[in-house]
Every structure is written in C-alpha cells, then in structure tokens.
N, C-alpha and C. Protein backbone atom coordinates (compact mmCIF):
# COMPACT_ATOMS: atom_id res chain seq x y z
N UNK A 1 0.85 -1.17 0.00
CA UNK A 1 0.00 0.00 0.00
C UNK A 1 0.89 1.23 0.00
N UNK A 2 0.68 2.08 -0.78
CA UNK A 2 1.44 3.29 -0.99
C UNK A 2 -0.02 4.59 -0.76
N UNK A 3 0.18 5.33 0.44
CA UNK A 3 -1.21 6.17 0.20
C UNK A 3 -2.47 5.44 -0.19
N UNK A 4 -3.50 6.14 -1.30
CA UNK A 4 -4.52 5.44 -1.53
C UNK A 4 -4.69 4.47 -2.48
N UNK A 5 -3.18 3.49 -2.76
CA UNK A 5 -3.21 3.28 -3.73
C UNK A 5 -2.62 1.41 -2.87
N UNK A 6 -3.69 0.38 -3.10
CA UNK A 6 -2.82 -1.03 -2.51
C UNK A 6 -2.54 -1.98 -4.20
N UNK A 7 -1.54 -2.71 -3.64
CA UNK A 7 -1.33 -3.16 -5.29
C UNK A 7 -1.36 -4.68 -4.81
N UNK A 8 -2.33 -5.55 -5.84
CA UNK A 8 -2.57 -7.06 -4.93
C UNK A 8 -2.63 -7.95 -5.94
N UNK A 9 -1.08 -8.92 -5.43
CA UNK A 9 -1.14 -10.20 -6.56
C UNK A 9 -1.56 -11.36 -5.31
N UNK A 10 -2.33 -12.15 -6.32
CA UNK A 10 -2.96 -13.33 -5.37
C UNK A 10 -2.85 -14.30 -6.22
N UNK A 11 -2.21 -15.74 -5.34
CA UNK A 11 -2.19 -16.78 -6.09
C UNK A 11 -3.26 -17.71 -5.84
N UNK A 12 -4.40 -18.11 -6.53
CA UNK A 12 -5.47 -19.46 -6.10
C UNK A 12 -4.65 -20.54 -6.23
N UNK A 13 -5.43 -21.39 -5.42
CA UNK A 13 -4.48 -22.79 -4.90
C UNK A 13 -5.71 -23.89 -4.22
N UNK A 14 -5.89 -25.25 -4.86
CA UNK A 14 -6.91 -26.03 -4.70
C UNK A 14 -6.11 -27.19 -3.62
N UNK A 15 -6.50 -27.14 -2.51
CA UNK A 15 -5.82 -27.97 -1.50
C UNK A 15 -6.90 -29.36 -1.62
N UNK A 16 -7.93 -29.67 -2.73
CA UNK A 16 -8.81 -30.63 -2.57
C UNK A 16 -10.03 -30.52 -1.67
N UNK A 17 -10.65 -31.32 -1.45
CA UNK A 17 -10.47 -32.69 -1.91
C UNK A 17 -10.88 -33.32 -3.25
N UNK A 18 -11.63 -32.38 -3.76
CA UNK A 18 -11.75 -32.54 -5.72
C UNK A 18 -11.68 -31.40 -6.39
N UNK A 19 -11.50 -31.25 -7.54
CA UNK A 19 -11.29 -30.19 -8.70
C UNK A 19 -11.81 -29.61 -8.62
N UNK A 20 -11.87 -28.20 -9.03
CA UNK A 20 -12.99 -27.46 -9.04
C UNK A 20 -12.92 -26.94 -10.22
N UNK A 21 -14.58 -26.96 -11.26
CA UNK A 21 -14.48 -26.65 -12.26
C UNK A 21 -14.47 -24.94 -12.66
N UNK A 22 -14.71 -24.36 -11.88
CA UNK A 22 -14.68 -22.94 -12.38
C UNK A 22 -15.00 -22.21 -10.59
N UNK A 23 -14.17 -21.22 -10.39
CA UNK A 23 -14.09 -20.72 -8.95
C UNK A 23 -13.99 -18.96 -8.91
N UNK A 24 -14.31 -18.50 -7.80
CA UNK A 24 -14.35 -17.00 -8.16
C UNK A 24 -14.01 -16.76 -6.40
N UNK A 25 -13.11 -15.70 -5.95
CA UNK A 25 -12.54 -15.14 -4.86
C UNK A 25 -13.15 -13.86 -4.38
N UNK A 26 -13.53 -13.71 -3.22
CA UNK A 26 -13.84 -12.56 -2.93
C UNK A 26 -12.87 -11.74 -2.21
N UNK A 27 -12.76 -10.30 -2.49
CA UNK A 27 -11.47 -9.44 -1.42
C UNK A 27 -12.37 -8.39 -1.01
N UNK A 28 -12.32 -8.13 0.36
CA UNK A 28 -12.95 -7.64 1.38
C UNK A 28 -12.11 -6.06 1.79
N UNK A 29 -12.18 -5.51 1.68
CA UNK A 29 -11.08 -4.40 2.60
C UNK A 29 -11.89 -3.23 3.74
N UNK A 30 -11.29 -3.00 4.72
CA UNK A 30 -11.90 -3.09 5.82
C UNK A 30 -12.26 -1.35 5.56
N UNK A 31 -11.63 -0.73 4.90
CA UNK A 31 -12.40 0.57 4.52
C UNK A 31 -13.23 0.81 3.20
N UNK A 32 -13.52 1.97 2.63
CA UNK A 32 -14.17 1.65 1.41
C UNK A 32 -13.47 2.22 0.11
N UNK A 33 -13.52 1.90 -1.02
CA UNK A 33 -12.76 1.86 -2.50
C UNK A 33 -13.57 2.82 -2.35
N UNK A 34 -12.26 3.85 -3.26
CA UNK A 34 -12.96 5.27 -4.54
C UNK A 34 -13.85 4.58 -5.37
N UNK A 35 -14.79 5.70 -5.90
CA UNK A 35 -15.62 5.56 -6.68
C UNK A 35 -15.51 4.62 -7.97
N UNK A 36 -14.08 5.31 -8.48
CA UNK A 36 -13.59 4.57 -9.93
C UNK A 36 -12.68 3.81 -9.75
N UNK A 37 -12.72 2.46 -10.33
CA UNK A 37 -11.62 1.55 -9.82
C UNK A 37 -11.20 1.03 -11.77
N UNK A 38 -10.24 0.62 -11.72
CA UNK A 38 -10.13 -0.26 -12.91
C UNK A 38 -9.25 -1.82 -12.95
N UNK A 39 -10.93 -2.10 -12.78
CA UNK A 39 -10.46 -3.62 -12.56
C UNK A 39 -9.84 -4.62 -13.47
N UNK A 40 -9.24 -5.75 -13.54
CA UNK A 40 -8.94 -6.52 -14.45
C UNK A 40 -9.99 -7.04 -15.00
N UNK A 41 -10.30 -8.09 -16.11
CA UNK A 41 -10.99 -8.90 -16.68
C UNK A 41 -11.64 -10.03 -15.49
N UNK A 42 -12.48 -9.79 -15.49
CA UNK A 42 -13.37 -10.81 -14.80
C UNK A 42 -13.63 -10.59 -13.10
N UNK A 43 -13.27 -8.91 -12.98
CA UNK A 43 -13.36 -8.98 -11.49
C UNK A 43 -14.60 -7.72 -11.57
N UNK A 44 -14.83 -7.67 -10.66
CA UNK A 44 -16.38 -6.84 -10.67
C UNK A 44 -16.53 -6.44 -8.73
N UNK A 45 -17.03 -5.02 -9.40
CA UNK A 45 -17.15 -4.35 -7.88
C UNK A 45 -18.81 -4.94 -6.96
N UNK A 46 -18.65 -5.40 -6.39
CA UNK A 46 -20.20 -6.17 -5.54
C UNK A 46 -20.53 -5.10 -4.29
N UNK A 47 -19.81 -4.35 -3.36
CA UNK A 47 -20.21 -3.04 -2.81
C UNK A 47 -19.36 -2.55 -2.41
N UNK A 48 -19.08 -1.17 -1.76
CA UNK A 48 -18.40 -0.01 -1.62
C UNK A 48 -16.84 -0.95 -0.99
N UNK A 49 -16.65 -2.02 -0.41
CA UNK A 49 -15.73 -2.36 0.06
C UNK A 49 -15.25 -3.54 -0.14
N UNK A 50 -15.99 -4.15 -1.73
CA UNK A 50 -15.41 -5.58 -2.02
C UNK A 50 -15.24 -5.80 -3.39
N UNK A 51 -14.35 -6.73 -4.07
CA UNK A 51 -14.16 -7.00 -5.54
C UNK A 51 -14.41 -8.63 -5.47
N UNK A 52 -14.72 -9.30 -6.44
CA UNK A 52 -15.24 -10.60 -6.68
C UNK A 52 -14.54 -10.81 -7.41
N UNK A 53 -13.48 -11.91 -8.06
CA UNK A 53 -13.02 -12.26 -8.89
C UNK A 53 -12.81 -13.33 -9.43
N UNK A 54 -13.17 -14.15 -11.11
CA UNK A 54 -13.44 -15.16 -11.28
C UNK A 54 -11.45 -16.08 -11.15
N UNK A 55 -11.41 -17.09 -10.67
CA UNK A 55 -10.10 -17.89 -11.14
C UNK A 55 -9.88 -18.59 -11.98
N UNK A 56 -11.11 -19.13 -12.19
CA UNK A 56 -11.38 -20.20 -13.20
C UNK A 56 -11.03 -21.66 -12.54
N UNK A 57 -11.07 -22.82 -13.93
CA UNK A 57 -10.84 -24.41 -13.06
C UNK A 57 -9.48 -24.14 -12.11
N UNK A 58 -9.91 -25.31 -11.25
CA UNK A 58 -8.44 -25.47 -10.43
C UNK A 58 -8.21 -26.47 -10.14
N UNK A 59 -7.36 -27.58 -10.29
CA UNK A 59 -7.00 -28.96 -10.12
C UNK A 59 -6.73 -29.18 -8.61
N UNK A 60 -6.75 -30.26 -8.39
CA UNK A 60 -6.52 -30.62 -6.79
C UNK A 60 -4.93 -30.34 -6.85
N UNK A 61 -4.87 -29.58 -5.93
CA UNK A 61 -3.03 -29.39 -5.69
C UNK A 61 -2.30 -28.69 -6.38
N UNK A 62 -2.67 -28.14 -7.08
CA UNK A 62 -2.53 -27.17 -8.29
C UNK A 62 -2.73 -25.97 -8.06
N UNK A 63 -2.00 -24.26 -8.75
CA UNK A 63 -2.30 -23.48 -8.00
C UNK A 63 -3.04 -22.93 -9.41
N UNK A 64 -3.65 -22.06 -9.31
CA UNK A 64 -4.15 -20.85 -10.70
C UNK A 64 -3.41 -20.15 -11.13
N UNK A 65 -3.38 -19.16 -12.47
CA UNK A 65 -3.13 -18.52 -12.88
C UNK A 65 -3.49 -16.98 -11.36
N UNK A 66 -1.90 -16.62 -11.66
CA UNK A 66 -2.17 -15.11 -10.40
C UNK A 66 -3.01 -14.22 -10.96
N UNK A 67 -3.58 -13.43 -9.95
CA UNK A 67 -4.70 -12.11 -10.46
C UNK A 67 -3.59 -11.19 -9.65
N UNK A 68 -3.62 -10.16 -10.66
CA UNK A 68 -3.00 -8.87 -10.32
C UNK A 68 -3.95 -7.51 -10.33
N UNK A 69 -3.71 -7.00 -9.35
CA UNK A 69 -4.59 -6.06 -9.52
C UNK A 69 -4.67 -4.51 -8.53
N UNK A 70 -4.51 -3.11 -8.88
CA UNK A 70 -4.63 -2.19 -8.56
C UNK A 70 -5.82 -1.59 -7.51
N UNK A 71 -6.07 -1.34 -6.69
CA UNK A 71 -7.03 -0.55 -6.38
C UNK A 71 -6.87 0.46 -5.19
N UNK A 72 -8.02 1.41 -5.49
CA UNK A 72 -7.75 2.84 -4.76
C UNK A 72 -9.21 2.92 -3.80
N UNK A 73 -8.46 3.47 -2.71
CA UNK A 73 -8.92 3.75 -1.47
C UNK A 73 -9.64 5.06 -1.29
N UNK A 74 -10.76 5.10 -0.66
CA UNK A 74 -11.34 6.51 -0.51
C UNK A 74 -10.89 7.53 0.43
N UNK A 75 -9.76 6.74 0.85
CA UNK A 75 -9.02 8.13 1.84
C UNK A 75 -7.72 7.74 1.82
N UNK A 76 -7.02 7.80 2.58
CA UNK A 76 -5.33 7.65 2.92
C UNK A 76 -5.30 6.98 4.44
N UNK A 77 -5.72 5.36 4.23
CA UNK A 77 -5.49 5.48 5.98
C UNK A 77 -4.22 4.77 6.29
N UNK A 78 -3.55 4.62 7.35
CA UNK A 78 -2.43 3.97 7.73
C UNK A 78 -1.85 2.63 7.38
N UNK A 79 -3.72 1.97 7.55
CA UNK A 79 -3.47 0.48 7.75
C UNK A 79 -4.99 0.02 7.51
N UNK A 80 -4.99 -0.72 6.34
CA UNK A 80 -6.37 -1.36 6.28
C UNK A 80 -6.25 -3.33 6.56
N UNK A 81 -6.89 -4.20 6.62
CA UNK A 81 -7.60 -5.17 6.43
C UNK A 81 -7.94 -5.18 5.20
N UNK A 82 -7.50 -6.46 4.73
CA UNK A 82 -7.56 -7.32 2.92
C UNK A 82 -8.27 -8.91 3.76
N UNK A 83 -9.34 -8.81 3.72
CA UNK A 83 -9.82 -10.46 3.91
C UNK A 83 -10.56 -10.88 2.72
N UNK A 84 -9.59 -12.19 2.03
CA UNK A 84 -9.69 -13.34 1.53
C UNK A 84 -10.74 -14.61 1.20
N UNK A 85 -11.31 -14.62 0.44
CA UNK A 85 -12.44 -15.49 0.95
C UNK A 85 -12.66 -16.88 -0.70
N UNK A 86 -13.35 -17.60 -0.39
CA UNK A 86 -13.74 -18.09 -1.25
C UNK A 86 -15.10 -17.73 -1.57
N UNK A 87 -15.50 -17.33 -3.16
CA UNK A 87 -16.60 -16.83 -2.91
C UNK A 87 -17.51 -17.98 -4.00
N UNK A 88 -16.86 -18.44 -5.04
CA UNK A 88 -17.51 -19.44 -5.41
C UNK A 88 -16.83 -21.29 -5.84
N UNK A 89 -17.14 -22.39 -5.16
CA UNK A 89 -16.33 -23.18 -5.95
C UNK A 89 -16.52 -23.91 -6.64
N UNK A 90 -17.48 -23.54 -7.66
CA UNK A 90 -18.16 -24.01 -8.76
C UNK A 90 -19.44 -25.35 -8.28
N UNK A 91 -19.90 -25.89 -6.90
CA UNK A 91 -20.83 -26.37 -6.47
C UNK A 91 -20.03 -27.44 -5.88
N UNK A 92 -18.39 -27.28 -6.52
CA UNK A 92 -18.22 -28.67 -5.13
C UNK A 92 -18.15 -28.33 -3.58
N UNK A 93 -18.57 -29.39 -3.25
CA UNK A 93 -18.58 -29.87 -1.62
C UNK A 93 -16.92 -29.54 -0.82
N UNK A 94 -16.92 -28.45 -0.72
CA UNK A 94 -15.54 -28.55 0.40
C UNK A 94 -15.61 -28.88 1.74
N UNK A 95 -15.74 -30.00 2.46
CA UNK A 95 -15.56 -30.45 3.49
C UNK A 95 -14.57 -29.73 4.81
N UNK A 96 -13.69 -29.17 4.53
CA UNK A 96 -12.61 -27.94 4.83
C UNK A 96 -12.67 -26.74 4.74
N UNK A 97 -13.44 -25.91 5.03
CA UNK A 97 -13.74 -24.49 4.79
C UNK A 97 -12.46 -23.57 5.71
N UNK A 98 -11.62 -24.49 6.52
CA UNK A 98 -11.01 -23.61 7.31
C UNK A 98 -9.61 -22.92 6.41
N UNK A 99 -9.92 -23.48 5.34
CA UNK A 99 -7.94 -22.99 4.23
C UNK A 99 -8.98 -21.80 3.08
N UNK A 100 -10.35 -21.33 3.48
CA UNK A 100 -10.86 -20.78 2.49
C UNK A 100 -10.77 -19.05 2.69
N UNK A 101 -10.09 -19.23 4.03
CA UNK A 101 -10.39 -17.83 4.13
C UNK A 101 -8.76 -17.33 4.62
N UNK A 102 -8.51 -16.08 4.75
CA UNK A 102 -7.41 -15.22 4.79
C UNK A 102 -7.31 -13.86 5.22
N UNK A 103 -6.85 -13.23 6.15
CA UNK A 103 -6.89 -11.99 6.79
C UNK A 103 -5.68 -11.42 6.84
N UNK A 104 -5.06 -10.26 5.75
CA UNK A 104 -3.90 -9.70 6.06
C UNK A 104 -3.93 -8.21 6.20
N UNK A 105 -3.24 -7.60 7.06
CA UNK A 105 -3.28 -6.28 7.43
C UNK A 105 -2.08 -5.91 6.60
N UNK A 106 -2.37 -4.32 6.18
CA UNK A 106 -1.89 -3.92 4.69
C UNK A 106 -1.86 -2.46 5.48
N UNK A 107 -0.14 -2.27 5.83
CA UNK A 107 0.52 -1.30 5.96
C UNK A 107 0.71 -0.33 4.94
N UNK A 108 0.66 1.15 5.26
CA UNK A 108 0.92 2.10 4.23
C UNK A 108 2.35 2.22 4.82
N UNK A 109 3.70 1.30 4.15
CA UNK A 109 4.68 1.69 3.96
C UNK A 109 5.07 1.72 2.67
N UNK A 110 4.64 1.39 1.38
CA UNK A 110 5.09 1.50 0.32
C UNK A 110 6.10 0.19 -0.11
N UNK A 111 6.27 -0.60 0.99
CA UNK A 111 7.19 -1.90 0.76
C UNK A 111 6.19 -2.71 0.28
N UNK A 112 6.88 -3.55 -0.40
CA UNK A 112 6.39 -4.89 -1.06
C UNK A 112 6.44 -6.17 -0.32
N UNK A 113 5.18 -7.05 0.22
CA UNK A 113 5.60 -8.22 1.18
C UNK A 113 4.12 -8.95 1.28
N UNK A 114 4.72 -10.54 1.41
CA UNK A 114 3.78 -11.17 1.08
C UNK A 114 3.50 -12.42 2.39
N UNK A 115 1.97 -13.25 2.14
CA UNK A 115 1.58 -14.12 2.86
C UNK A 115 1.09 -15.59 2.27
C-alpha cells in the first residue's frame, strides 16, 4: 500500500479434496474503494468495500493462474484489512472451509511483502 493506492497479486491454490471446475474469490477491505476503480478482466465491484473475482478451473493441488490487480482507497489510511475469501467453488462440496479464508493487514509503507 502506498497512500490510496494497494497493489494485490494473489495466487489461487486447490488444496482438494476434488477439482474445481470454475471458482471466483472474494477481497474484502476493511475501509471503502474510490468511486472509480479499474479492474482486471473478470473482477467486478459487488459493494463499496469488495471485488469478486473469477479464477477459473483449479486442479486438486494445483495453484491458478495469479490475479494482479490495482485498487484505490477513498481516503489515505495507515493500515487497512484485505480479507480473503472463497466466494464461489463451482458447487463442489468442500468439506474444509477452514484454508478458504485469509486476513492480512496492509501497511501504508510503500514496501512490497507477502503471505
């Protein structure tokens, strides 16, 4: 995060227990996005403080293709919350919901660092 500006590569990753034919991620941030955002291909704004994004199939054990992606903040705050979620996994049964979710706090130092 640099000011109002966080920059977010995310890798999907299918820990099983079956394939999933087509999957979509939700990112949460604990304040709310500017008005205008410009999202990548296949990600879409759902309300003032979340983006949805499709991954597509994902093999058991296998990770996805990364989503990269820009977005701007409606103010300048110090330190927001990025929570992680699974938002669709194409109707299979995940028995494990506890590897679906993710909570990282996102410093405005302008450094680059990952989870």
């Amino acid at each position: 995060m640099n000011g109002d500006q966080v920059q977010v590569r995310l890798t999907p990753r299918n820990n099983g227990p079956m394939a999933v034919p087509d999957a979509s991620v939700l990112l949460r941030w604990s304040v709310p996005l500017a008005e205008r955002q410009l999202l990548p291909e296949g990600c879409a704004r759902t309300d003032e403080r979340s983006v949805v994004c499709g991954t597509g199939a994902l093999a058991v054990g296998e990770v996805g293709q990364e989503l990269q992606m820009a977005v701007w903040l409606r103010e300048r705050p110090a330190e927001v919350t990025l929570e992680v979620d699974t938002a669709w996994g194409g109707g299979v049964e995940d028995t494990d919901r506890s590897n679906d979710q993710q909570k990282v706090l996102v410093l405005d130092t302008g450094d680059a660092y990952s989870f």
